[in-house]
PDB file of N, CA and C in Angstrom:
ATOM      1  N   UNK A   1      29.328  15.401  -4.492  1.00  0.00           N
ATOM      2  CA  UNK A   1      28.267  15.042  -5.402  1.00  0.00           C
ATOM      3  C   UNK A   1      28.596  13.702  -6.018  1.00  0.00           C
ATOM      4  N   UNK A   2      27.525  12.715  -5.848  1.00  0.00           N
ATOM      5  CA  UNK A   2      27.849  11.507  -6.768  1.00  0.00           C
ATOM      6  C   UNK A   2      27.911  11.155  -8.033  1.00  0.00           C
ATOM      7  N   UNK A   3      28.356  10.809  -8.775  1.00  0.00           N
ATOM      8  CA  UNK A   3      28.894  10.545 -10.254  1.00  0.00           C
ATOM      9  C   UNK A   3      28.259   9.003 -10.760  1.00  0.00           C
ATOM     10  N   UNK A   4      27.313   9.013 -11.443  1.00  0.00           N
ATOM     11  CA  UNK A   4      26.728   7.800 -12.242  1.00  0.00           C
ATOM     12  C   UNK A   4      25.507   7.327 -11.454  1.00  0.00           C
ATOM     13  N   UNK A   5      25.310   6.258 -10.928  1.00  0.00           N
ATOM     14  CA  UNK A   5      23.377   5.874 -10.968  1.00  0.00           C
ATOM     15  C   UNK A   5      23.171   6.149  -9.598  1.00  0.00           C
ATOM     16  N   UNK A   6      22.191   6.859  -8.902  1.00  0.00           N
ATOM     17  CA  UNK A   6      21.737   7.257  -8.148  1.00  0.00           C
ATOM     18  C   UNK A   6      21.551   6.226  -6.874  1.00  0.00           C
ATOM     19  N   UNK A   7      22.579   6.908  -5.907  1.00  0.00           N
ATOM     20  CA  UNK A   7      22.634   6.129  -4.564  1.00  0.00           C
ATOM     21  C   UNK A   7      23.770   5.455  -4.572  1.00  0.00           C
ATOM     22  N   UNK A   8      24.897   5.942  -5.605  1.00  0.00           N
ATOM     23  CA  UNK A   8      26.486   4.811  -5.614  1.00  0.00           C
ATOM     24  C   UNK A   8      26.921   6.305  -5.466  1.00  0.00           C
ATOM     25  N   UNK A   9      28.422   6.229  -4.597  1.00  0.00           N
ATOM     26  CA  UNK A   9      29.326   7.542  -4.825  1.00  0.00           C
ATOM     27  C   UNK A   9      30.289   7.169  -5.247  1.00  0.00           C
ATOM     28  N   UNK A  10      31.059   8.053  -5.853  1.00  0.00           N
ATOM     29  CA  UNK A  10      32.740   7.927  -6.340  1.00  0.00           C
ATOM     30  C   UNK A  10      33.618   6.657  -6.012  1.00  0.00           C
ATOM     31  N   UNK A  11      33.437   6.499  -4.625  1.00  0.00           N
ATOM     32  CA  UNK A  11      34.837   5.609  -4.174  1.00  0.00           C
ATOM     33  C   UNK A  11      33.423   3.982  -3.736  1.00  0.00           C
ATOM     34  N   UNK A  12      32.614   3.798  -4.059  1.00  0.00           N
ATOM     35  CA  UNK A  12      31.977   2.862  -4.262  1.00  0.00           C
ATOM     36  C   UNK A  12      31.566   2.491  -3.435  1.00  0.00           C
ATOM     37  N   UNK A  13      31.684   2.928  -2.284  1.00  0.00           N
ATOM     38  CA  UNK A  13      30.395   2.671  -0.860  1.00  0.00           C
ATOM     39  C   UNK A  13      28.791   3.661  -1.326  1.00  0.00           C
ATOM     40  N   UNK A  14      28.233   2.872  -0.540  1.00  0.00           N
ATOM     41  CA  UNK A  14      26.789   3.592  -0.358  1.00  0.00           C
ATOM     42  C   UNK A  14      27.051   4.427   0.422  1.00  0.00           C
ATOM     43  N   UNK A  15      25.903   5.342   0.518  1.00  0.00           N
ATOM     44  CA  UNK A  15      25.818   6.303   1.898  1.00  0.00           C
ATOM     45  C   UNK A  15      25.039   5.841   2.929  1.00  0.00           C
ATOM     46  N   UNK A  16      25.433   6.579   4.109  1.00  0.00           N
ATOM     47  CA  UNK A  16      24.549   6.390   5.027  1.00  0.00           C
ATOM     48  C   UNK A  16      23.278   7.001   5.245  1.00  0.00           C
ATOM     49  N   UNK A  17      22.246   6.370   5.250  1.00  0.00           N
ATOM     50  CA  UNK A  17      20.727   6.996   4.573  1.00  0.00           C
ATOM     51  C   UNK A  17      20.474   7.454   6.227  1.00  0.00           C
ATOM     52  N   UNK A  18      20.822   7.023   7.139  1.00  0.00           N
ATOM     53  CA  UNK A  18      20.818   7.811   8.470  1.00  0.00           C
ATOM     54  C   UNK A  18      21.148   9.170   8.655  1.00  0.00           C
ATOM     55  N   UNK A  19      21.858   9.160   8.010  1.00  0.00           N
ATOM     56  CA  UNK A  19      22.763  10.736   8.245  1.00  0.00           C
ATOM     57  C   UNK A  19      21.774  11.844   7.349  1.00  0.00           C
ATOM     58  N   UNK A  20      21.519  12.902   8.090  1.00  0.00           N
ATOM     59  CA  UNK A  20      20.986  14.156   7.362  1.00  0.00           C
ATOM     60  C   UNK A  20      21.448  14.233   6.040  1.00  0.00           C
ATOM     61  N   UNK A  21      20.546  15.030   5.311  1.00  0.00           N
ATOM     62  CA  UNK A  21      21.176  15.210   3.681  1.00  0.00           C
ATOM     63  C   UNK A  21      22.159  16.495   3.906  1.00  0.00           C
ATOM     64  N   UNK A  22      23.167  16.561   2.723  1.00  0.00           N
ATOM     65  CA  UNK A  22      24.152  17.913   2.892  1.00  0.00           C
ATOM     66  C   UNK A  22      23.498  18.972   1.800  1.00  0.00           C
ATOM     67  N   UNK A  23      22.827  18.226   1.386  1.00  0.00           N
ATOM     68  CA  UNK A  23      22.277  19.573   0.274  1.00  0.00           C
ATOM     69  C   UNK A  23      20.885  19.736   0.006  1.00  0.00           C
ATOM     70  N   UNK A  24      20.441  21.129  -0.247  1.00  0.00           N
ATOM     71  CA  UNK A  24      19.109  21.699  -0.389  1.00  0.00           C
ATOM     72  C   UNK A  24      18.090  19.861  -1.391  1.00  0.00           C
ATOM     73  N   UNK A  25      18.962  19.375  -2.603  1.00  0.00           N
ATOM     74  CA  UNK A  25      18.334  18.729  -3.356  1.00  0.00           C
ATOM     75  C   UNK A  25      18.309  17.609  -2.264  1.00  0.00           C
ATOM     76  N   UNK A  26      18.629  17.164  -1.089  1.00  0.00           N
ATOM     77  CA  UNK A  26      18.630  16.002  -0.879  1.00  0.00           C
ATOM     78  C   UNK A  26      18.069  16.415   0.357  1.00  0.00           C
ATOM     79  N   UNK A  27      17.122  17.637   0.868  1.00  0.00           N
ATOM     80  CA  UNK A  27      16.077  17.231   1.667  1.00  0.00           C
ATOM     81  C   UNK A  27      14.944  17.524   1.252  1.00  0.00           C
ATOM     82  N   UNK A  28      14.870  18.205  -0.195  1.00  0.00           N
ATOM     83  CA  UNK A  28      13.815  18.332  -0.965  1.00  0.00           C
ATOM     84  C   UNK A  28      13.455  16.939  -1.045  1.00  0.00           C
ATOM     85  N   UNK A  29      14.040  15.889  -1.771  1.00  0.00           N
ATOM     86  CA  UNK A  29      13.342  14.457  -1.681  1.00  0.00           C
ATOM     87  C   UNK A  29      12.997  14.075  -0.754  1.00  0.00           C
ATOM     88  N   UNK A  30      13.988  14.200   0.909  1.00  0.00           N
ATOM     89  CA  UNK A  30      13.613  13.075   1.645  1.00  0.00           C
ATOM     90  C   UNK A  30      12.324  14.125   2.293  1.00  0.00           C
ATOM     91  N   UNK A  31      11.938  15.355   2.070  1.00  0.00           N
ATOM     92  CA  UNK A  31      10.450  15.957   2.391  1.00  0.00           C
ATOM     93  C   UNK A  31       9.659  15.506   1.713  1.00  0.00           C
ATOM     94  N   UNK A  32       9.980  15.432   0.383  1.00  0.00           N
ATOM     95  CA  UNK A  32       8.976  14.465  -0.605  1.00  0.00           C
ATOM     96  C   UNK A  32       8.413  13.300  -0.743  1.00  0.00           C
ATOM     97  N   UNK A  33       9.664  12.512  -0.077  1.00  0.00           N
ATOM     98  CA  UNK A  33       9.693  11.048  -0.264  1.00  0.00           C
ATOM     99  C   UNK A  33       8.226  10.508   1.071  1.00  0.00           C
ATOM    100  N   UNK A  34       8.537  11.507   2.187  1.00  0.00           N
ATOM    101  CA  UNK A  34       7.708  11.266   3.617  1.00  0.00           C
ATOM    102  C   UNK A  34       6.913  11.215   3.519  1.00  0.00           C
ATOM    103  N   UNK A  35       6.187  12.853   2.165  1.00  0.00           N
ATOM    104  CA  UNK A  35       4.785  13.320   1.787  1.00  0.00           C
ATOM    105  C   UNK A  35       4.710  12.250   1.350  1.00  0.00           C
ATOM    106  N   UNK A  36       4.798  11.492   0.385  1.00  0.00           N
ATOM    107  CA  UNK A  36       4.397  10.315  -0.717  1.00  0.00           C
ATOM    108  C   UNK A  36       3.880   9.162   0.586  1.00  0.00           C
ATOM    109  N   UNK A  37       4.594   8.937   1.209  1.00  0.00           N
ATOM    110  CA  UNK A  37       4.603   7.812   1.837  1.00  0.00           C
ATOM    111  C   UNK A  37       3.479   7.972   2.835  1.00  0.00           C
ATOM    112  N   UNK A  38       3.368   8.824   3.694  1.00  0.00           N
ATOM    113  CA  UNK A  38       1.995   9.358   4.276  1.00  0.00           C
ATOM    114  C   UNK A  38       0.823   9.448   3.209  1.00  0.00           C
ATOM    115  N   UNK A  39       0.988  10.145   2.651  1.00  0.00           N
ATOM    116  CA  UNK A  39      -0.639  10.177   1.521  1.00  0.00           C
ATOM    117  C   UNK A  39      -0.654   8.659   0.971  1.00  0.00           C
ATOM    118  N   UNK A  40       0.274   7.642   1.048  1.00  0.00           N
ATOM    119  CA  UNK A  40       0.019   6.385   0.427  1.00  0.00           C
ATOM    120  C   UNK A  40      -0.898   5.412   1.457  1.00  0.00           C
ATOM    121  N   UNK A  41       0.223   5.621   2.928  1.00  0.00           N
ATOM    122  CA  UNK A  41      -0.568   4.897   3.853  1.00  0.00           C
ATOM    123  C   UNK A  41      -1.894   5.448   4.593  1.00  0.00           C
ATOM    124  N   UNK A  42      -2.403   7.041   4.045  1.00  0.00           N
ATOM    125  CA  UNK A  42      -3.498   7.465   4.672  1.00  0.00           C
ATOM    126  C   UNK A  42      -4.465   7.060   3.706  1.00  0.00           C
ATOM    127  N   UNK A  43      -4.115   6.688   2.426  1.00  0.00           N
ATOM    128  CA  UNK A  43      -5.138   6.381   1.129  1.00  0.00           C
ATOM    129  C   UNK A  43      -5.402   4.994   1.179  1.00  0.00           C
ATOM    130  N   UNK A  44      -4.370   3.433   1.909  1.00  0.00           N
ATOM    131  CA  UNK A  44      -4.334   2.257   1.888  1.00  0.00           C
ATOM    132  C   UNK A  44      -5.492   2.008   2.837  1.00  0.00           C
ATOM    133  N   UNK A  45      -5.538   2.194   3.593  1.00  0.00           N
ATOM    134  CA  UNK A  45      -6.767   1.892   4.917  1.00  0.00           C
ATOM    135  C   UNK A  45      -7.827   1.748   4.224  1.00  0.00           C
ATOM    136  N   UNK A  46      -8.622   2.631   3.421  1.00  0.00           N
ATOM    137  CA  UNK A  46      -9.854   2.691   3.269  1.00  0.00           C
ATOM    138  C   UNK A  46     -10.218   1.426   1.794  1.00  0.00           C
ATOM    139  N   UNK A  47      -9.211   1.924   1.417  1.00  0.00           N
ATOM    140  CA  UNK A  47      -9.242   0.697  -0.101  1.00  0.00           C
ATOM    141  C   UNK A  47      -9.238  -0.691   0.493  1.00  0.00           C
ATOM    142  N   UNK A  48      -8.218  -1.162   1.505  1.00  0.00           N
ATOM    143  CA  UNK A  48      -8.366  -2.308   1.896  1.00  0.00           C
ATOM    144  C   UNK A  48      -9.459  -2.929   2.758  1.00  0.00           C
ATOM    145  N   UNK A  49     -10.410  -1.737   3.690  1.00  0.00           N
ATOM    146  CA  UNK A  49     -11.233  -1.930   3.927  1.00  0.00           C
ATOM    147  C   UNK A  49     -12.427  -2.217   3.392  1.00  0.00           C
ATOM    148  N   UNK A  50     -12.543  -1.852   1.969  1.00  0.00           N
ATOM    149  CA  UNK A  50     -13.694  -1.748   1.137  1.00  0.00           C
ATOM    150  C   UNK A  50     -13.095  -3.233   0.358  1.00  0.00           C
ATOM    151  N   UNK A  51     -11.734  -3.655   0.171  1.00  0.00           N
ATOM    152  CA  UNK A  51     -11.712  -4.897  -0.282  1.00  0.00           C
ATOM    153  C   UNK A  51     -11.748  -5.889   0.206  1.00  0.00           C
ATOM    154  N   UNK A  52     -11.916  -5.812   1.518  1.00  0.00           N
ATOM    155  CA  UNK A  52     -12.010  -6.677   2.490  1.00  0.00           C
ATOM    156  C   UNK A  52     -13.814  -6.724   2.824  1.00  0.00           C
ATOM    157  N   UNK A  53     -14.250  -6.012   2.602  1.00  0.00           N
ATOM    158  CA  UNK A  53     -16.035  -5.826   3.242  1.00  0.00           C
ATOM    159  C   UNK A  53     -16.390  -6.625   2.029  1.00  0.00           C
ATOM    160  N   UNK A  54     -16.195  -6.236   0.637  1.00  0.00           N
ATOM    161  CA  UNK A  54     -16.392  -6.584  -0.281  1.00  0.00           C
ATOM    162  C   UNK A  54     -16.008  -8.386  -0.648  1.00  0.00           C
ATOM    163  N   UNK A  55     -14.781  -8.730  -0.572  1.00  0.00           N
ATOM    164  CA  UNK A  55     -14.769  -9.995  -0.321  1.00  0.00           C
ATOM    165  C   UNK A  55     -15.847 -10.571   1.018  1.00  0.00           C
ATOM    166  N   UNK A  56     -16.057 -10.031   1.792  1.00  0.00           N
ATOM    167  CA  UNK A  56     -16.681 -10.834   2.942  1.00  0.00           C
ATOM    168  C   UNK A  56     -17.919 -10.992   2.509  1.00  0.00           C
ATOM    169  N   UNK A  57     -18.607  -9.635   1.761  1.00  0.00           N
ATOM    170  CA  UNK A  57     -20.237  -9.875   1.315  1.00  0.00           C
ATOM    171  C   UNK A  57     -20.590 -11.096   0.096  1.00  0.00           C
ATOM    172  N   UNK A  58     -19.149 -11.115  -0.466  1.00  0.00           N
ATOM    173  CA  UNK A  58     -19.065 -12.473  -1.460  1.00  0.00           C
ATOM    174  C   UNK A  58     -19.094 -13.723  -0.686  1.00  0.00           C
ATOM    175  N   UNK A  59     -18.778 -13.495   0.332  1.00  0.00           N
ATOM    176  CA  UNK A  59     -18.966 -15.081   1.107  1.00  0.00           C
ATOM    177  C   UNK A  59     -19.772 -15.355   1.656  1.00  0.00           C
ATOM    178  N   UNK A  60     -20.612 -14.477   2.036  1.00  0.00           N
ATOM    179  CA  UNK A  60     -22.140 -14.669   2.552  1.00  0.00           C
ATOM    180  C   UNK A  60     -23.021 -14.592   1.464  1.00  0.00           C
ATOM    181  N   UNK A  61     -22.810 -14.418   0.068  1.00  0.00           N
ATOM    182  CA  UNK A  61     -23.878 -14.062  -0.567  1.00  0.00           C
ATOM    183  C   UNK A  61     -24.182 -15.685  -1.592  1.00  0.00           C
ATOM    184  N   UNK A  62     -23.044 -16.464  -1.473  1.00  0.00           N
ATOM    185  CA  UNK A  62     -23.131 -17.815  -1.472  1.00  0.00           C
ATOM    186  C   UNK A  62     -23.788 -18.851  -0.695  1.00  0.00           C
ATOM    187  N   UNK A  63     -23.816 -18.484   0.416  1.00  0.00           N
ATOM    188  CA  UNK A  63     -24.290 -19.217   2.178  1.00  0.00           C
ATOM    189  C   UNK A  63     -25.561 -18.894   1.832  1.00  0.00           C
ATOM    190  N   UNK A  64     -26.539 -17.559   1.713  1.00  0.00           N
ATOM    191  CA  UNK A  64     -27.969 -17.213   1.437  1.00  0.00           C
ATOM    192  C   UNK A  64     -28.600 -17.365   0.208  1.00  0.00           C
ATOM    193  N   UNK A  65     -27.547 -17.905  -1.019  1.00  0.00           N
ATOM    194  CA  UNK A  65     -28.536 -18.403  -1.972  1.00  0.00           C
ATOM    195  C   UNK A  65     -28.531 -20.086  -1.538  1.00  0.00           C
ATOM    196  N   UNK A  66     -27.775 -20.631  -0.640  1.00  0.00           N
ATOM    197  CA  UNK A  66     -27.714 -21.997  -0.279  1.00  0.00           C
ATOM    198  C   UNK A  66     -29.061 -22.223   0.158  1.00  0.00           C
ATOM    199  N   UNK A  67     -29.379 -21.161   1.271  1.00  0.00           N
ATOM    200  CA  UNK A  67     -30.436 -21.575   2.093  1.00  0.00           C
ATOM    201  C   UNK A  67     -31.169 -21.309   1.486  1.00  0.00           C
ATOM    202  N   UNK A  68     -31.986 -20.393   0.773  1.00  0.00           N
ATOM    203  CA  UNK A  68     -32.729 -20.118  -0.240  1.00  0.00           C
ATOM    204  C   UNK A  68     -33.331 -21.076  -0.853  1.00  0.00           C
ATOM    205  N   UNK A  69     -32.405 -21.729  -1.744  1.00  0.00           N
ATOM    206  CA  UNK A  69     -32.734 -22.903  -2.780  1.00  0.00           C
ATOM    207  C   UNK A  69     -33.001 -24.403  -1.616  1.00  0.00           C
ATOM    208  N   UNK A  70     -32.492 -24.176  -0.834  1.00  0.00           N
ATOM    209  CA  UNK A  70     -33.264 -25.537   0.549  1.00  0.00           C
ATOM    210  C   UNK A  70     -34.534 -25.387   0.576  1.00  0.00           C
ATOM    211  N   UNK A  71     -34.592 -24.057   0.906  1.00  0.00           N
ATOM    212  CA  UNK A  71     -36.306 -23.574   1.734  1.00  0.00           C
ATOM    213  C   UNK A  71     -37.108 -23.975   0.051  1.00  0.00           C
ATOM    214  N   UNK A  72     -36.877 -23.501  -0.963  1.00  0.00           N
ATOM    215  CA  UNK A  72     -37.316 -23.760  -2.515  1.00  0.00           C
ATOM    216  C   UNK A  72     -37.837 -25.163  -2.422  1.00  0.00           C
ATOM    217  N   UNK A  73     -36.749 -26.198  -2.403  1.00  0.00           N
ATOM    218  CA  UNK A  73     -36.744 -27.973  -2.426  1.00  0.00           C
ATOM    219  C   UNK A  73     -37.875 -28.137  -1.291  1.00  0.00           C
ATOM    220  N   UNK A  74     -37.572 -27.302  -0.459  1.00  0.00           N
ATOM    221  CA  UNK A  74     -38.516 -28.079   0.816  1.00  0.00           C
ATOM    222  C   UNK A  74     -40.031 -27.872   0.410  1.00  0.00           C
ATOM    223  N   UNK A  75     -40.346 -27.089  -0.305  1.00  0.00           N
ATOM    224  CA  UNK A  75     -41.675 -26.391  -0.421  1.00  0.00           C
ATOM    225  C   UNK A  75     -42.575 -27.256  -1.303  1.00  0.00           C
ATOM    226  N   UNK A  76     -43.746 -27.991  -0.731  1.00  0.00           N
ATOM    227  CA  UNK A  76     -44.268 -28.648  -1.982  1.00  0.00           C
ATOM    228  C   UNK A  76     -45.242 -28.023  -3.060  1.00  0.00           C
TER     229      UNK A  76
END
């Protein structure tokens, strides 16, 4: 068991995060840690898609008041 801040052991090497955990508490996290990380990247897709559609409709919605106000000027 390690002694003081989480992820240092006794004799002052790290561990090897490769290696299976030896105890019940240390595959409870890394089951946890996976869940987190899946529900993060299954939740990122759609947000970035909607911030990305969303920036794009901002860039066209500049271009069609352009033409707009042309066709306006042109009109006597």
């Amino acid at each position: 068991m390690s002694v003081g801040r989480k992820g240092w052991s006794p004799e002052g090497k790290q561990p090897d995060l490769r290696e299976p955990p030896r105890d019940p508490t240390g595959w409870i996290s890394r089951i946890f840690g996976q869940f987190v990380t899946g529900m993060t990247v299954s939740l990122e897709a759609p947000l970035w898609f909607d911030i990305l559609t969303s920036l794009n409709s901002m860039r066209t919605t500049g271009k069609l008041r352009q033409k707009a106000e042309d066709q306006v000027a042109a009109t006597p």
